[in-house]
Protein backbone atom coordinates (compact mmCIF):
# COMPACT_ATOMS: atom_id res chain seq x y z
CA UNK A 1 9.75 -5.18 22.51
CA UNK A 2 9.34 -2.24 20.22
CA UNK A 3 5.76 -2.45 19.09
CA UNK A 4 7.30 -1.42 15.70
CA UNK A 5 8.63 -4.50 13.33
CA UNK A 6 10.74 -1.20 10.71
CA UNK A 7 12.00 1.80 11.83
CA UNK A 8 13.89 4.29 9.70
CA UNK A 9 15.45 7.31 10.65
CA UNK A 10 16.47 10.12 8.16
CA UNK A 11 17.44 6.83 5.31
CA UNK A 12 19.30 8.42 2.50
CA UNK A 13 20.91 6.83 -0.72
CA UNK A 14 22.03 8.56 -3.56
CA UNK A 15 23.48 7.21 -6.95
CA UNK A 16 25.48 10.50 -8.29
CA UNK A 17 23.73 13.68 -8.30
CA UNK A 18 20.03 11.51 -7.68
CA UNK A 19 18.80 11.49 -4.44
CA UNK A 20 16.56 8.29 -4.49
CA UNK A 21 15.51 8.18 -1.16
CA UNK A 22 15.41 11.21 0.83
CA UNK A 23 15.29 11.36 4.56
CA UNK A 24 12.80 8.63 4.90
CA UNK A 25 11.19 7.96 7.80
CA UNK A 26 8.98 4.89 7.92
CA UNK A 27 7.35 3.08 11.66
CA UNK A 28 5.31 -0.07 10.04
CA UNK A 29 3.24 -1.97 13.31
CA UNK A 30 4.28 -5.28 14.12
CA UNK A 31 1.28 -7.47 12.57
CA UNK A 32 0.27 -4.61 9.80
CA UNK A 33 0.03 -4.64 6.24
CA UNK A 34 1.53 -1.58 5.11
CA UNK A 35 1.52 0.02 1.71
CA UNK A 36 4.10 1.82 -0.05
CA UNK A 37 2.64 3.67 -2.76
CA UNK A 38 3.88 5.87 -5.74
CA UNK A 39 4.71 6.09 -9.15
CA UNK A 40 7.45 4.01 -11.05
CA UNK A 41 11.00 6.34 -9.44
CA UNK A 42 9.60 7.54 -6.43
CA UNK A 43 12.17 5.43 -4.33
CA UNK A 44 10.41 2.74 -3.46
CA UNK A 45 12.21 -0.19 -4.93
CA UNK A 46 15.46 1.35 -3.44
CA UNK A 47 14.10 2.00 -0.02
CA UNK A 48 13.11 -2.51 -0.15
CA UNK A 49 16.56 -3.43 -0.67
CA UNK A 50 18.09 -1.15 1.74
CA UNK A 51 15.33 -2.79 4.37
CA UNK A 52 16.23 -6.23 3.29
CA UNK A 53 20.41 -5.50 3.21
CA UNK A 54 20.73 -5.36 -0.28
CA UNK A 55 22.24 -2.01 -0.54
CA UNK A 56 23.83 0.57 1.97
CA UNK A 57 22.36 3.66 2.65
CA UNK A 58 24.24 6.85 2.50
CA UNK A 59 23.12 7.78 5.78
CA UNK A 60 20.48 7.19 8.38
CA UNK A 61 19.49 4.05 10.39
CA UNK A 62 17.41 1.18 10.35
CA UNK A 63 15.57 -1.23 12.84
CA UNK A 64 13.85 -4.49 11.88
CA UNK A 65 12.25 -6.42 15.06
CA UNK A 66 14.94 -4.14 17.33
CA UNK A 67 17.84 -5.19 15.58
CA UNK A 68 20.33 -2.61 14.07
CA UNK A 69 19.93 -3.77 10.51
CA UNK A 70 22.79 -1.88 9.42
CA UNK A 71 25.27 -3.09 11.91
CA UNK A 72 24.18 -6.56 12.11
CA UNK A 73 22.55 -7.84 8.84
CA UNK A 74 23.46 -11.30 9.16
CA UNK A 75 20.71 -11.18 11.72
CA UNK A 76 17.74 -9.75 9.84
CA UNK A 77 18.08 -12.71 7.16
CA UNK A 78 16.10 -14.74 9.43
CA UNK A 79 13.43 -12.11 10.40
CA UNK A 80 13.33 -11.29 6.45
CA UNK A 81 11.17 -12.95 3.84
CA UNK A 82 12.16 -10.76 0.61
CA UNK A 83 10.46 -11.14 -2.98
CA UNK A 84 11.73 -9.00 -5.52
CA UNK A 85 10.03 -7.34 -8.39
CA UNK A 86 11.15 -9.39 -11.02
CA UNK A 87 11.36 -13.39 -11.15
CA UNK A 88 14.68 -14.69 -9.31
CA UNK A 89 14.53 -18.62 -9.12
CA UNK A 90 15.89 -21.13 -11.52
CA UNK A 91 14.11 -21.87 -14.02
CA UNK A 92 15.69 -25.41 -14.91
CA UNK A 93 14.45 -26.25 -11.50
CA UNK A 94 11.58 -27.59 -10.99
CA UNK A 95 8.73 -26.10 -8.44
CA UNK A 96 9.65 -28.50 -5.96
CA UNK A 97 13.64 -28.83 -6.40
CA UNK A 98 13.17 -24.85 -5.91
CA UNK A 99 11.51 -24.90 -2.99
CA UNK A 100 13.89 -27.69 -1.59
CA UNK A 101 16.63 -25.95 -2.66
CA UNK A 102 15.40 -23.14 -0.60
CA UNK A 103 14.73 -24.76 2.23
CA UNK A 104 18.48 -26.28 2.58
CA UNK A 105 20.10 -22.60 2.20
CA UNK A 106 17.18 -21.51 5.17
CA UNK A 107 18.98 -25.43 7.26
CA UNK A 108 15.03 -26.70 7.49
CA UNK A 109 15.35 -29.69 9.14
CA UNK A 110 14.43 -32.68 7.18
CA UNK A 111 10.89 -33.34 8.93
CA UNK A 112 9.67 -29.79 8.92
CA UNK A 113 10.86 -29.20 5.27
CA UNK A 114 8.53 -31.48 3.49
CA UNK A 115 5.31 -30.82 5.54
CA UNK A 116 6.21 -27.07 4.96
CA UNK A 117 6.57 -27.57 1.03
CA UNK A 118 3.60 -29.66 0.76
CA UNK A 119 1.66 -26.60 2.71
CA UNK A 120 3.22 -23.87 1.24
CA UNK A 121 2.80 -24.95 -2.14
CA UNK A 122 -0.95 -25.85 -1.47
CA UNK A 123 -1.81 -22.19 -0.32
CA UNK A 124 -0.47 -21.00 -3.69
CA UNK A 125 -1.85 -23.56 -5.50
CA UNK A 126 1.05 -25.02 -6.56
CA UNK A 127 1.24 -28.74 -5.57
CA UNK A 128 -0.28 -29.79 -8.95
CA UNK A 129 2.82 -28.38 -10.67
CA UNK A 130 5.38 -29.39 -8.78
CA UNK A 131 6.97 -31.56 -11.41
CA UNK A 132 6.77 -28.27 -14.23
CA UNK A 133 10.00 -26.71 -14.55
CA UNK A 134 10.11 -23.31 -12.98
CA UNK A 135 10.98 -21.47 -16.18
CA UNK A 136 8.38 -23.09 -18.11
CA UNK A 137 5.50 -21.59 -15.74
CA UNK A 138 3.31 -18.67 -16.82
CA UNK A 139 3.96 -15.22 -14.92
CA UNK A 140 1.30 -15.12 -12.74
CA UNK A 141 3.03 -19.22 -11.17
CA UNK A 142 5.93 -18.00 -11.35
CA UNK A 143 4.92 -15.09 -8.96
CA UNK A 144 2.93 -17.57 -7.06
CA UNK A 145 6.68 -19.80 -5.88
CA UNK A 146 7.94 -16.62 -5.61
CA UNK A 147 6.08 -15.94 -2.65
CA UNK A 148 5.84 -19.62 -1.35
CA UNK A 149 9.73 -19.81 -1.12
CA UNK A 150 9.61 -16.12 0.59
CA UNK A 151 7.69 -18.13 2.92
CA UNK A 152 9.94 -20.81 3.71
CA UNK A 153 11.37 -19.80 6.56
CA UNK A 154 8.34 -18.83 8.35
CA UNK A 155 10.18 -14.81 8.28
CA UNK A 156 8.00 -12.39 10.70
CA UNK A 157 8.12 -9.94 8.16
CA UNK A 158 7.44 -10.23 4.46
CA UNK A 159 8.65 -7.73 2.09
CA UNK A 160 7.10 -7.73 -1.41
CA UNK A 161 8.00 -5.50 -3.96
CA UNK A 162 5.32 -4.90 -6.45
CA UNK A 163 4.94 -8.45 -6.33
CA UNK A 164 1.07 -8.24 -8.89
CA UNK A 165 3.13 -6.34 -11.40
CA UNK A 166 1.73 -7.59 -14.58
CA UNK A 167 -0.48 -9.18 -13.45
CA UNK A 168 -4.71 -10.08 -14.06
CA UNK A 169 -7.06 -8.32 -11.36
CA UNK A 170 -8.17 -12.40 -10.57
CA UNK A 171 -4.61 -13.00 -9.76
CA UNK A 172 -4.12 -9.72 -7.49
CA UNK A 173 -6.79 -10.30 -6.00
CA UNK A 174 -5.90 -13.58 -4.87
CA UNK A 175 -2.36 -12.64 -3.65
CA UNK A 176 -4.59 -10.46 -1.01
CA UNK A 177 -6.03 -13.30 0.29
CA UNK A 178 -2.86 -14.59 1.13
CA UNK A 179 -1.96 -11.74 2.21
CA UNK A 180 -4.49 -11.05 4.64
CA UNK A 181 -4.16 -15.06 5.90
CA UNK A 182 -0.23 -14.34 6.24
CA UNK A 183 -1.68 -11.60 8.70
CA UNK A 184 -3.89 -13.32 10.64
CA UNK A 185 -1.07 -15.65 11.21
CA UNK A 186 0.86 -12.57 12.58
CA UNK A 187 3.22 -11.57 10.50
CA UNK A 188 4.00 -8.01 9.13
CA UNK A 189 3.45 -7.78 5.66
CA UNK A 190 4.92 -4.92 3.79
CA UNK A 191 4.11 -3.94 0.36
CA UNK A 192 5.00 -1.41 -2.59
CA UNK A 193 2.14 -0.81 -5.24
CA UNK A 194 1.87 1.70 -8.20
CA UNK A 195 -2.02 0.51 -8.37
CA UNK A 196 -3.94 2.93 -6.11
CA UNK A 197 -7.10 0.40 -5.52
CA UNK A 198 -4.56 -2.31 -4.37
CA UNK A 199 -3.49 0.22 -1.92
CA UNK A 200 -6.83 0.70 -0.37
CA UNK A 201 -6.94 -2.63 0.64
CA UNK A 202 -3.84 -2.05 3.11
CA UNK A 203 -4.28 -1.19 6.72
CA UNK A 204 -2.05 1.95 6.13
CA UNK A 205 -0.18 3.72 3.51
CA UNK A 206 2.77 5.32 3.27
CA UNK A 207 2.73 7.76 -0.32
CA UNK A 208 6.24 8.35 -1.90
CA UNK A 209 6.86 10.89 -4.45
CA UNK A 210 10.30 11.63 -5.78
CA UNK A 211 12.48 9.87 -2.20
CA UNK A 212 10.21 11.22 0.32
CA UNK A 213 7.11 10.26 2.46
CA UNK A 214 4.74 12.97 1.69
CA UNK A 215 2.28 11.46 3.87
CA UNK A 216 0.81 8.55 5.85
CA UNK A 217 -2.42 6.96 7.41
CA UNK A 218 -5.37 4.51 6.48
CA UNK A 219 -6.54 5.04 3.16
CA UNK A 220 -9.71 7.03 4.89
CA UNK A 221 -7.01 8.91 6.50
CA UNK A 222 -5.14 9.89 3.33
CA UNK A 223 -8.19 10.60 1.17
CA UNK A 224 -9.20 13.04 3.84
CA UNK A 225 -6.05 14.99 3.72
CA UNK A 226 -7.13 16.14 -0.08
CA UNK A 227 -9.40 18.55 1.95
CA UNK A 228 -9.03 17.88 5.14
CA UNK A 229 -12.26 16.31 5.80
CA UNK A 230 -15.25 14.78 3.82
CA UNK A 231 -16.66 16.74 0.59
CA UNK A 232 -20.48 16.17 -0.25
CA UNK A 233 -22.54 17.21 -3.41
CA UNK A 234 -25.56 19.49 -3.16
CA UNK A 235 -28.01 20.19 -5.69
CA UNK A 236 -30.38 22.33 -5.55
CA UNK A 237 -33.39 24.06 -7.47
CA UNK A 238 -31.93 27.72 -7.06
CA UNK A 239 -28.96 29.63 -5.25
CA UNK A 240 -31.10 30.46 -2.40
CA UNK A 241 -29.07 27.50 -0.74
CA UNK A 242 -26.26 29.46 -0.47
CA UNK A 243 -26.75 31.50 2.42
CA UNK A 244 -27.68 28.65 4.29
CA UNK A 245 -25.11 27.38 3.55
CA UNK A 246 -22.22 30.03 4.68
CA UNK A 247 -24.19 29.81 8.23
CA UNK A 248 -23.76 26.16 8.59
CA UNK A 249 -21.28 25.93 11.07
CA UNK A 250 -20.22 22.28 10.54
CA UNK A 251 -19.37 23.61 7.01
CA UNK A 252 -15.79 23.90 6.47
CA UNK A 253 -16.00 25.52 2.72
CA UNK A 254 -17.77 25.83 -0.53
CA UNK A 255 -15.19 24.24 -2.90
CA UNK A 256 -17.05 24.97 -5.87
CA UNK A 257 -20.74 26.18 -7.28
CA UNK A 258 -21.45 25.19 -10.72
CA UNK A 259 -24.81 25.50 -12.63
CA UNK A 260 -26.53 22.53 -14.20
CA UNK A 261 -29.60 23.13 -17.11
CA UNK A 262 -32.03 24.62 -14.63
CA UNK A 263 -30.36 23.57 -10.85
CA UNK A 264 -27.22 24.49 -9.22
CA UNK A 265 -24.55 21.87 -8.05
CA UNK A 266 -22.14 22.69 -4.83
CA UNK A 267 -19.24 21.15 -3.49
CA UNK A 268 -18.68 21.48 0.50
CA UNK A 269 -16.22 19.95 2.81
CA UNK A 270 -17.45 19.00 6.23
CA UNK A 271 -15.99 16.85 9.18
CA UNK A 272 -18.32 14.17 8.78
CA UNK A 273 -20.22 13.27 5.95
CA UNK A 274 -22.54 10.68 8.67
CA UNK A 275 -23.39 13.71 10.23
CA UNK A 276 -23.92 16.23 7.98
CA UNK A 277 -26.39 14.65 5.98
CA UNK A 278 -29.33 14.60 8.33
CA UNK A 279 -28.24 18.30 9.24
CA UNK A 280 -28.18 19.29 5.83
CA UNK A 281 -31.18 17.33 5.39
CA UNK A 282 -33.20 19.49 8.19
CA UNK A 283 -32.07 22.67 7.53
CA UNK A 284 -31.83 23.31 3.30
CA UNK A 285 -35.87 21.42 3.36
CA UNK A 286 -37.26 21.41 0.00
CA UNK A 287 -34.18 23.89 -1.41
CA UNK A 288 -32.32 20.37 -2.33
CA UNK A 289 -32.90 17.71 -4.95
CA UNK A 290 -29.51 16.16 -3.70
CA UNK A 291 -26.90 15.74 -1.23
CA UNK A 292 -24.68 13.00 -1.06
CA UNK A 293 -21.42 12.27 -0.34
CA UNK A 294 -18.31 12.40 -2.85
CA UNK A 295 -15.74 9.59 -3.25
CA UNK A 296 -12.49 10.90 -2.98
CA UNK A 297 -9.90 8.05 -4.54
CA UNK A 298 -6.67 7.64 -3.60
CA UNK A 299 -5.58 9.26 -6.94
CA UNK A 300 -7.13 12.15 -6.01
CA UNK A 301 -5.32 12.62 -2.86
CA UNK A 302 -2.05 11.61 -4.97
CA UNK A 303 -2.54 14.01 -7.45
CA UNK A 304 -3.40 17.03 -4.56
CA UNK A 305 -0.51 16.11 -2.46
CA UNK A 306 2.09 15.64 -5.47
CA UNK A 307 0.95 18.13 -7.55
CA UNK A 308 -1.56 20.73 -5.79
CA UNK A 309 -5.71 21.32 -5.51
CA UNK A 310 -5.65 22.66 -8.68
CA UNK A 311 -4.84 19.57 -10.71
CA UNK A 312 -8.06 18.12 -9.94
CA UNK A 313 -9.96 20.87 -11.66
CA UNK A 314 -12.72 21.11 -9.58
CA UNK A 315 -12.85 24.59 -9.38
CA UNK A 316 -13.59 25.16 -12.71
């Protein structure tokens, strides 16, 4: 057994003269949660419902738990627990006749179904509205069954397409709990996001921008390609630092030198912030009222990979 759950190889689709996914190559671990993330029309919506057999790709292949999801997508439904972006059950259903209704289509057998409702709708705090008409529930319930009928079938790998979308930072929050419980349990949970922070939370990230993977790792992984290591903030009392600086061998480059009132503020990038603190520490003495490291967000490294160093302005 592959120890990948999706593989995609050179996945294209085009709608005219768009390219909407380019080439796209994506490995996502069996028992990972993996974060696509990128702005509203960088493909990611598209590349879901190719994964999940909703549309065909133009060209390239794809492999969910080994099996040729192109040639044989009757059996990926099983493997698959999809929730789309926007709301898709009936509404003049109730929370319960949904999830029944659900588990007929998925042939639950009679004794499993109704232990697995009852459970499924207490992990999404449901079972208290079981008897409220789907339609009638707020947005952030109605998300909430969305994911509880995903889970139905007990799929290996969930697919979730921006599924805290207008939703309250209590609420998103929450659906990460689940999410990381769905984990433990061993399943692979995959994940588009426009919300960087969300992102972070994922155990690795793939970043789209206009149908192609510009790059992919743990979030550490990706904030260190802004520079290609960790940057760290020195001030000091005058710009005697600076030669000490350009003969610091763990010192990758001065990325900036800016003057503050009556001090001087630098920028470096180093390997390993852990370990060039104490260095820095020992060898600039009494030259430095500061050094610290700098928090490079996810935006950061969006905005630098999408757009180029110079949109962050910190050379100025």
């Amino acid at each position: 057994m592959t120890k990948y759950m999706v593989i995609t190889r050179n996945l294209t689709k085009r709608f005219g003269k768009i390219t909407a996914v380019d080439r796209l190559n994506l490995e996502i671990r069996r028992g990972e949660v993996y974060s696509l993330l990128g702005p509203n029309g960088a493909g990611k919506t598209t590349t879901i419902r190719m994964l999940v057999g909703l549309l065909l790709p133009d060209e390239g292949e794809i492999y969910i738990d080994g099996i040729d999801a192109i040639k044989y997508p009757q059996k990926i439904k099983r493997v698959i627990g999809y929730m789309p972006q926007f709301f898709s059950l009936y509404p003049d259903l109730t929370v319960y006749e949904n999830m029944e209704f659900f588990a007929r289509i998925y042939n639950l057998p009679y004794h499993i179904k109704k232990e697995r409702i009852r459970y499924l709708l207490e992990l999404v705090q449901l079972w208290e509205h079981r008897d409220k008409l789907a339609g009638a529930l707020s947005g952030g319930l109605k998300k909430r069954l969305s994911l509880a009928v995903v889970l139905l079938h007990d799929p290996k790998l969930i697919v979730l397409d921006e599924p805290t979308a207008g939703v309250d930072p209590p609420l998103r929050r929450l659906f990460w709990r689940y999410f990381r419980r769905l984990q433990k349990e061993g399943k692979t949970i995959l994940v588009t996001t426009h919300y960087m922070d969300e992102a972070e939370l994922a155990d690795r990230i793939g970043l789209m921008s206009r149908g192609r993977l510009i790059a992919v790792g743990t979030p550490r992984e990706i904030k260190r390609m802004v520079y290609n290591g960790d940057v760290m903030r020195i001030v000091a009392k005058t710009d005697e630092v600076e030669p000490i600086l350009n003969n610091c061998s763990f010192i990758k480059r001065i990325l900036s030198k800016r003057k503050l009132a009556d001090k001087i503020e630098y920028k470096i990038v180093v390997d390993d912030f852990s370990l060039a603190i104490p260095r820095l520490a020992t060898k600039l003495k009494d030259l430095a009222l500061l050094i610290e490291p700098v928090n490079i967000t996810l935006e950061d490294a969006f905005i630098k990979l999408t757009v180029g160093e110079e949109a962050l302005g910190w050379g100025e």
